[in-house]
N, C-alpha and C. Protein backbone atom coordinates (compact mmCIF):
# COMPACT_ATOMS: atom_id res chain seq x y z
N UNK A 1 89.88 114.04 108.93
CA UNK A 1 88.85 113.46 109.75
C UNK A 1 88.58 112.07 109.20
N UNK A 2 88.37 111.01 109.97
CA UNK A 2 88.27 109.48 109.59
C UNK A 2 87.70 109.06 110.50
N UNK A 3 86.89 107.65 110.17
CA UNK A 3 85.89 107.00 111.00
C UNK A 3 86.32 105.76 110.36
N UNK A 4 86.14 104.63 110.86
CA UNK A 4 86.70 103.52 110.68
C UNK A 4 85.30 102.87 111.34
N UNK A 5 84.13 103.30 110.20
CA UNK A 5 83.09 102.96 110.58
C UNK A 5 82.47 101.77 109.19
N UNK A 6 82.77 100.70 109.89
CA UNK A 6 82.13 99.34 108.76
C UNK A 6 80.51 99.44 108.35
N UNK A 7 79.84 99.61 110.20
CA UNK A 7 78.71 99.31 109.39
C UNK A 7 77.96 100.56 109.10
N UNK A 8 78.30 102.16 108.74
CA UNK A 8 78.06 102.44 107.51
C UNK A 8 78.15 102.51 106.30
N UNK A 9 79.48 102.15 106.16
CA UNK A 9 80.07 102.16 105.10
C UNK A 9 80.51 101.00 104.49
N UNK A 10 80.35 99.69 105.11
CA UNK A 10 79.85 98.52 104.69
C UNK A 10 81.74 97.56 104.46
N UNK A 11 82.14 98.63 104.34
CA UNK A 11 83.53 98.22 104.13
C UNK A 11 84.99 98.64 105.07
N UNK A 12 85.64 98.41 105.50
CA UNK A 12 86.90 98.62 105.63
C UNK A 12 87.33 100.01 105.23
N UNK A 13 87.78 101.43 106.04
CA UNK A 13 88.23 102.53 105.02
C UNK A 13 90.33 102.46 105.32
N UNK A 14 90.56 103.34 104.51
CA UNK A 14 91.94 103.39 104.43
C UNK A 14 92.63 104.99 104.28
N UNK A 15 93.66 105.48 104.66
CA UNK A 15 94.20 106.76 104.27
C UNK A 15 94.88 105.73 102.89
N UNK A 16 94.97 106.45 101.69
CA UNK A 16 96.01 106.29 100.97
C UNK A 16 96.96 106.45 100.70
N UNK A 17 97.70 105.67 100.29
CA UNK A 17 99.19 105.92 100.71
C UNK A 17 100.14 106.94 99.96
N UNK A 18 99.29 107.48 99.02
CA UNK A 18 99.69 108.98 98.84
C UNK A 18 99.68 109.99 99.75
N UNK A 19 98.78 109.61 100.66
CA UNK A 19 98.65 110.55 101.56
C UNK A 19 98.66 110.66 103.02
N UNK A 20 99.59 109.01 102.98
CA UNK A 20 100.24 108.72 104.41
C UNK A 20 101.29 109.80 105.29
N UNK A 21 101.95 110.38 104.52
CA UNK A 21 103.07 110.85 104.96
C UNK A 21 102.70 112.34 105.20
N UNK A 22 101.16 112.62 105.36
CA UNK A 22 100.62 113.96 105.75
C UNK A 22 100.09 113.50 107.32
N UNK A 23 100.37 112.20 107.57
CA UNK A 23 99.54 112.26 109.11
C UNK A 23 100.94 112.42 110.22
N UNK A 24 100.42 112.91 111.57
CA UNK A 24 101.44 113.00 112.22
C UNK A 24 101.86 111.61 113.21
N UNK A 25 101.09 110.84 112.70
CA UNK A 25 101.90 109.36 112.97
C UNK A 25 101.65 108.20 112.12
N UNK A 26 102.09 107.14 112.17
CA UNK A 26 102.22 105.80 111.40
C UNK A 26 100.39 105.57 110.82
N UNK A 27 99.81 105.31 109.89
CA UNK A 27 98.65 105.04 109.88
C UNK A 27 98.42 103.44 110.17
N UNK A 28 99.13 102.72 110.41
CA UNK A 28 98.83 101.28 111.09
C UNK A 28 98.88 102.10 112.68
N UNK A 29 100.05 102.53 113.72
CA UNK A 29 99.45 103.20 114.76
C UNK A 29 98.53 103.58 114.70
N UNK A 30 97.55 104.65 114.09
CA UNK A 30 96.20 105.57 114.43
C UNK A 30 95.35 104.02 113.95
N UNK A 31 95.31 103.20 112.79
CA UNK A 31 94.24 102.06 112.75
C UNK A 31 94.10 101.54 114.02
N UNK A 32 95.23 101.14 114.37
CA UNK A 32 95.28 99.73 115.61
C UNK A 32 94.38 100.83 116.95
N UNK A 33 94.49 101.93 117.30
CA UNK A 33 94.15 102.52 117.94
C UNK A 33 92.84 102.85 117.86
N UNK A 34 92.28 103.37 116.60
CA UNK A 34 91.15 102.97 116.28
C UNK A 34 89.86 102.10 117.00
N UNK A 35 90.54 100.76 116.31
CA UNK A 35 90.37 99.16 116.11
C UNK A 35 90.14 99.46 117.91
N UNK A 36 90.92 99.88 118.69
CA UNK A 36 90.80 99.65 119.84
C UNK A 36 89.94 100.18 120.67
N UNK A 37 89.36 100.80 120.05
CA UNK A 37 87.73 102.02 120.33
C UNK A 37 88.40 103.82 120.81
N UNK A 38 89.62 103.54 120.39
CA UNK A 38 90.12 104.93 121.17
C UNK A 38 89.83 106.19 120.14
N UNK A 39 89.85 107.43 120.37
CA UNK A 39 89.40 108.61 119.56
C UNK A 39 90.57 109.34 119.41
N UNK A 40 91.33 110.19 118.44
CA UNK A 40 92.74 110.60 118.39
C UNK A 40 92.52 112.02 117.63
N UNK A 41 92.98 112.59 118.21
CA UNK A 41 93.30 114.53 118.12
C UNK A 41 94.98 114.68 117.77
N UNK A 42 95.13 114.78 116.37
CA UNK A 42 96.66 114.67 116.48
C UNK A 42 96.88 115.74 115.67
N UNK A 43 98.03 116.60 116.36
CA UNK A 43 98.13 117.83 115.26
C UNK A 43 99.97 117.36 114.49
N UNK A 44 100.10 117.93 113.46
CA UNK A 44 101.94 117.85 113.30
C UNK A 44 102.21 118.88 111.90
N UNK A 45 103.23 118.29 111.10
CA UNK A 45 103.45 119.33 110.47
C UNK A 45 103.29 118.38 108.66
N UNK A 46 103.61 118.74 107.90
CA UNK A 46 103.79 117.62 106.80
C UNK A 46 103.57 118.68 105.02
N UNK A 47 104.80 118.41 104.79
CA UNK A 47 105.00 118.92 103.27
C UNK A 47 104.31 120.21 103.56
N UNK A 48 105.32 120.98 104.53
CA UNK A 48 105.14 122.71 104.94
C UNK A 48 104.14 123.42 105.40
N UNK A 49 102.79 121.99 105.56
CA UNK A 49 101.43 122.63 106.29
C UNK A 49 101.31 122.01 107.92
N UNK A 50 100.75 122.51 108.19
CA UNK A 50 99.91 122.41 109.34
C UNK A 50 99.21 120.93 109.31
N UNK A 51 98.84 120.26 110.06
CA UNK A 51 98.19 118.88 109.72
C UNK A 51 97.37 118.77 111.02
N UNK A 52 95.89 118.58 110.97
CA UNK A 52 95.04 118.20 112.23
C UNK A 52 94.88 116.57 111.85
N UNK A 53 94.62 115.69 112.46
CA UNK A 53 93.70 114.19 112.56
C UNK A 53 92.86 114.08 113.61
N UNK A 54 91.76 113.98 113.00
CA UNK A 54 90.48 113.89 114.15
C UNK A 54 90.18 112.54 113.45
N UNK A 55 90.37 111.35 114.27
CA UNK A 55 89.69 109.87 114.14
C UNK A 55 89.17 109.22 115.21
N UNK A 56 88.17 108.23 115.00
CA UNK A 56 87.26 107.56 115.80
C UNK A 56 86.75 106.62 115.15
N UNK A 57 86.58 105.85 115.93
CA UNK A 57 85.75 104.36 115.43
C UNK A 57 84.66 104.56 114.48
N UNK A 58 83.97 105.46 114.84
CA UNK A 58 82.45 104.84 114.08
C UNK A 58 82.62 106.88 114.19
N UNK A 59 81.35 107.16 112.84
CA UNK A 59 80.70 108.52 112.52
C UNK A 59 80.32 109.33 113.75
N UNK A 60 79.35 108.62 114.55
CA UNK A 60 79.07 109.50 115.39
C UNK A 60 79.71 110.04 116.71
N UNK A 61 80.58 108.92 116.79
CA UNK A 61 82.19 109.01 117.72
C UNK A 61 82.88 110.34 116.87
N UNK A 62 83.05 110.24 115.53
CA UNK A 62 83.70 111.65 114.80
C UNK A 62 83.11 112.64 114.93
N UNK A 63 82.11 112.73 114.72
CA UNK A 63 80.79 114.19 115.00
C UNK A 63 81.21 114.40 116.18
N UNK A 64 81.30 113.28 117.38
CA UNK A 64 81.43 114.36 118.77
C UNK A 64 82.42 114.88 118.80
N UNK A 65 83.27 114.25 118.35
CA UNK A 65 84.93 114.68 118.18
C UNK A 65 85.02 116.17 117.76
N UNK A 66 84.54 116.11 116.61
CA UNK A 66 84.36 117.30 115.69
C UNK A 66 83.79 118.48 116.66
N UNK A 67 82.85 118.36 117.32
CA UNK A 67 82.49 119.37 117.78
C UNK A 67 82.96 119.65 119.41
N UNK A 68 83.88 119.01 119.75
CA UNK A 68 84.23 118.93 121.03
C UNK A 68 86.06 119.57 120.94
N UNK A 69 86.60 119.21 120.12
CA UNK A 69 87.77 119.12 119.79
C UNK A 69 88.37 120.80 120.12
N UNK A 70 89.50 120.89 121.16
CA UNK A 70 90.33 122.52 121.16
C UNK A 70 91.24 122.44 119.88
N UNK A 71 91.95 121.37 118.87
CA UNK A 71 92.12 122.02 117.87
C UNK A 71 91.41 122.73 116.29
N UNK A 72 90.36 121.95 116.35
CA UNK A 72 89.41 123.14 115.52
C UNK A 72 89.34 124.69 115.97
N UNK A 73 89.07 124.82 117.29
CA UNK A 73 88.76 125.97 117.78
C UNK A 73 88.95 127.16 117.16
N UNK A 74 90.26 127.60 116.23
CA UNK A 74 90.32 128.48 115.46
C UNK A 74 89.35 128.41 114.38
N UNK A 75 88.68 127.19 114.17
CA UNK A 75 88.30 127.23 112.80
C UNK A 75 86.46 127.30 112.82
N UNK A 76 86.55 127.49 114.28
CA UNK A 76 85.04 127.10 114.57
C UNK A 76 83.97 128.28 113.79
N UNK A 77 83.92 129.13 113.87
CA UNK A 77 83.74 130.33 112.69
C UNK A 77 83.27 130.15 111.44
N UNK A 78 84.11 129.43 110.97
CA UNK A 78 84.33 129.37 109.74
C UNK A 78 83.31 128.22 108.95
N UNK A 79 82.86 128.57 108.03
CA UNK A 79 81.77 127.78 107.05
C UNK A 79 82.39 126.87 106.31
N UNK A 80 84.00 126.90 106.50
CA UNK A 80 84.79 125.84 105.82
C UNK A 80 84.58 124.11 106.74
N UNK A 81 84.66 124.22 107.51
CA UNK A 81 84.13 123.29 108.87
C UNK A 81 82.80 122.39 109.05
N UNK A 82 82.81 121.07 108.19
CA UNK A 82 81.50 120.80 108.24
C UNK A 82 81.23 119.52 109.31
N UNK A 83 80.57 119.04 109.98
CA UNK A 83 80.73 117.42 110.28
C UNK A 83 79.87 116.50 109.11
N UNK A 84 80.77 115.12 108.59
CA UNK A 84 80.26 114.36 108.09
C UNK A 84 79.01 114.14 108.48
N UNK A 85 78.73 113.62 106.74
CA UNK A 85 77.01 112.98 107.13
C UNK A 85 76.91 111.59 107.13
């Protein structure tokens, strides 16, 4: 889950690039998309797991995400599942 939200967080965020090669596409694609106000539900596979990406511009764009989203749906249950604060 990512928000590419400046003015809470005052800064610029980033996936690291350790941990680029767990998303199921390019992380300059999902930024620029971002950047572009768009919201992205991406499921794929990566180093033998399962991989969700729920991103959006800003926090509260992610919260709706979060709670709107059919790939959580299995997980909705579950106390593992929080939305950012």
């Amino acid at each position: 889950m990512f928000a590419l939200d400046e003015e809470k967080f005052g800064h610029s965020q980033t996936v690291p690039k350790a941990y680029q090669d767990l998303l199921p596409k390019p992380w300059l694609e999902i930024k620029e998309q971002i950047n572009r106000g768009e919201v992205l539900e991406l499921k794929g596979k990566a180093r033998g797991f399962d991989t969700i990406v729920l991103a959006a511009p800003t926090l509260d764009r992610l919260n709706e995400l979060i709670q709107s989203t059919e790939l959580l749906k299995p997980f909705k249950n579950s106390d593992n599942i929080r939305s950012p604060r």
